[in-house]
C-alpha atoms as a PDB file:
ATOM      1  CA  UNK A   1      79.332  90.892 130.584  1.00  0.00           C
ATOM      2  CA  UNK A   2      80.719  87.153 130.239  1.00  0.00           C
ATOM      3  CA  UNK A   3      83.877  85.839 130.329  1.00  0.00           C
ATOM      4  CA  UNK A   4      83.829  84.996 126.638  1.00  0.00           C
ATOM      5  CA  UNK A   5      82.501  88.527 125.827  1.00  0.00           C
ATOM      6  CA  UNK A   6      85.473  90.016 127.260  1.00  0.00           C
ATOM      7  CA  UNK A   7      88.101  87.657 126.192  1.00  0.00           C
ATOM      8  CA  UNK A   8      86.668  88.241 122.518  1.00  0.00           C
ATOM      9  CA  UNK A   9      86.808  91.831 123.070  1.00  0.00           C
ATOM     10  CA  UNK A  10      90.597  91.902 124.185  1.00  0.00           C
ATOM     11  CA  UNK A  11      91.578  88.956 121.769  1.00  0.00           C
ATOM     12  CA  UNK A  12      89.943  91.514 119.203  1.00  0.00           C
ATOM     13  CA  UNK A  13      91.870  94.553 120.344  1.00  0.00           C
ATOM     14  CA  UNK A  14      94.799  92.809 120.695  1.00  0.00           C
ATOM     15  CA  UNK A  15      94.821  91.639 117.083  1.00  0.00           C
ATOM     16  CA  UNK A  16      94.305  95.212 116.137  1.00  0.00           C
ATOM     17  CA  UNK A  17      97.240  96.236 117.920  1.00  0.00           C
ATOM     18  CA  UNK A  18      99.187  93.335 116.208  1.00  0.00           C
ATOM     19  CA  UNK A  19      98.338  94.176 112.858  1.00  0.00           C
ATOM     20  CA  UNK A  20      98.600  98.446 113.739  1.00  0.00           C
ATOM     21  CA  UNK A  21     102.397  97.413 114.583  1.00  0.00           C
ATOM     22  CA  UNK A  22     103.038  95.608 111.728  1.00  0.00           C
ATOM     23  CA  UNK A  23     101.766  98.017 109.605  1.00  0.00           C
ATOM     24  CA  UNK A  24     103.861 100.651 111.127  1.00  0.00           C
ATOM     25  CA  UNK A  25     106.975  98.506 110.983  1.00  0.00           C
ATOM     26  CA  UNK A  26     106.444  97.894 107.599  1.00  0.00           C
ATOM     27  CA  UNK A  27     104.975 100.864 106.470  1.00  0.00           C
ATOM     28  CA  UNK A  28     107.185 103.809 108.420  1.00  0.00           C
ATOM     29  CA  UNK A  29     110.143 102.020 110.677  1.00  0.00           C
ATOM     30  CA  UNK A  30     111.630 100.144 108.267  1.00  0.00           C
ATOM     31  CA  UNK A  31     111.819 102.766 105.135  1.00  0.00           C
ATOM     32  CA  UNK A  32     112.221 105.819 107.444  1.00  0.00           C
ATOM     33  CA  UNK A  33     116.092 104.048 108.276  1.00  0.00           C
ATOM     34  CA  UNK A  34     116.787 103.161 104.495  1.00  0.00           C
ATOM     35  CA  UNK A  35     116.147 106.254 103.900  1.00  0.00           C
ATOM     36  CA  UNK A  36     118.735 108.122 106.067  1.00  0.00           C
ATOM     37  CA  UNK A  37     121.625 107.494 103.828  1.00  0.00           C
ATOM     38  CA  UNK A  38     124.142 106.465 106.330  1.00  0.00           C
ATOM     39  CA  UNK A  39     126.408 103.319 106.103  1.00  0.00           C
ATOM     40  CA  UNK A  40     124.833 100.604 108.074  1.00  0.00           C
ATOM     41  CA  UNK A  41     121.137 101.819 107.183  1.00  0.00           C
ATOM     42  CA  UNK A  42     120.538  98.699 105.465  1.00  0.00           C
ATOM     43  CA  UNK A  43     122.234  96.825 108.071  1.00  0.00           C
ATOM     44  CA  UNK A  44     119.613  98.780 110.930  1.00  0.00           C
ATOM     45  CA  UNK A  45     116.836  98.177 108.775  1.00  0.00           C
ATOM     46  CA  UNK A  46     117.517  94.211 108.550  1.00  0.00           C
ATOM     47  CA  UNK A  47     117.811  94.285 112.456  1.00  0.00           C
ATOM     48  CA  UNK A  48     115.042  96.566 113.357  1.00  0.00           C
ATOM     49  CA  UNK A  49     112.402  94.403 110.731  1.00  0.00           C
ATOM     50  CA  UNK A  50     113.707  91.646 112.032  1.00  0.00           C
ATOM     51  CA  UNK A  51     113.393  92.438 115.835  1.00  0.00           C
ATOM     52  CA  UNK A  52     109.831  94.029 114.841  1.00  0.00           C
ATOM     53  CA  UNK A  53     108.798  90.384 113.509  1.00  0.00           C
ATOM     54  CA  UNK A  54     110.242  88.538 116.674  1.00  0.00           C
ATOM     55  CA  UNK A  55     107.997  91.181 118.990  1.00  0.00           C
ATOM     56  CA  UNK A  56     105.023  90.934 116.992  1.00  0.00           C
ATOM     57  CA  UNK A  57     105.320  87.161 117.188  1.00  0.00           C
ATOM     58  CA  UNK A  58     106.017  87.062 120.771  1.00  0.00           C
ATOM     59  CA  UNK A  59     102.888  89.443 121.324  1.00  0.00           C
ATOM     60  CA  UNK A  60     100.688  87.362 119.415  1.00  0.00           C
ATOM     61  CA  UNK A  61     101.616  84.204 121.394  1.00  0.00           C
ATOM     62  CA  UNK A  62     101.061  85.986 124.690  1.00  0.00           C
ATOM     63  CA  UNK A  63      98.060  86.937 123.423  1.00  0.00           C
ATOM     64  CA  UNK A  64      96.939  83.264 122.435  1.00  0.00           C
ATOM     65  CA  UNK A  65      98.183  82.032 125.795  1.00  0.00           C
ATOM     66  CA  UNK A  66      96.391  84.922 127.745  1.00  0.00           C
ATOM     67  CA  UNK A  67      93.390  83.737 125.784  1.00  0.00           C
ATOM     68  CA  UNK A  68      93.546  80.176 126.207  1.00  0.00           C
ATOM     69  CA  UNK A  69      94.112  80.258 129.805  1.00  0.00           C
ATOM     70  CA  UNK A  70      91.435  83.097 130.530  1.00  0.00           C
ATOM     71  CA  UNK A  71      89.024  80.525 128.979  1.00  0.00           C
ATOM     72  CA  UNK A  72      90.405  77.154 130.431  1.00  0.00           C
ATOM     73  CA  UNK A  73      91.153  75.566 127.297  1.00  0.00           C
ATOM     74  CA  UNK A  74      94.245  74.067 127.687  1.00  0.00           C
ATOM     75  CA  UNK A  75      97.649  74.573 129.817  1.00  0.00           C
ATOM     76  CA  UNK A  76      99.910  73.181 127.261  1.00  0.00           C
ATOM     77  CA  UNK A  77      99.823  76.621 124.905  1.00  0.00           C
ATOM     78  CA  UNK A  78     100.723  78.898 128.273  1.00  0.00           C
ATOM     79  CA  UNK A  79     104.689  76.867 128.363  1.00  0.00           C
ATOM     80  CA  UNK A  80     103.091  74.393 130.939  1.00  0.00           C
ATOM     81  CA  UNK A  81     104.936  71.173 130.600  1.00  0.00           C
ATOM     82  CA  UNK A  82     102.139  67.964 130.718  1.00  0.00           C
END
C-alpha cells in the first residue's frame, strides 16, 4: 500500500473521529449537564462545549500537520518556524 493510500486512510478516519466527537459533544455532553438541574449546570455546560471545541480543533490541526508532514508538503503547518 502507498504512502498516500495510507495517509488518506488515517486522514479519513481521523475526520470520522472528529466529526463522531462533535456529534457527541453536541448531541449527549452538553444537554446531559443542562439537564441535571444543579446551580452552575449552565455554567459546566458553557465550559465543557467550550473545552470540547478547543480539543476538537486542536485534534484536527494535529491531524493536518500529521498529514502534511507524512506527505512532505510543507514544514510551516507542523509549528516549524521558516
Amino acid at each position: 500500500m502507498g504512502r498516500e493510500v495510507k495517509v488518506a486512510l488515517g486522514a479519513t478516519a481521523g475526520i470520522a473521529a472528529l466529526v463522531i466527537g462533535f456529534i457527541f459533544l453536541v448531541r449527549f455532553a452538553v444537554p446531559l449537564i443542562l439537564e441535571a438541574h444543579f446551580a452552575g449546570s449552565l455554567i459546566t455546560a458553557a465550559v465543557v462545549g467550550i473545552a470540547g471545541i478547543l480539543a476538537l480543533c486542536w485534534a484536527a490541526w494535529r491531524l493536518f500537520a500529521w498529514a502534511s508532514r507524512a506527505l512532505g508538503v510543507s514544514d510551516n503547518v507542523s509549528g516549524g518556524d521558516q
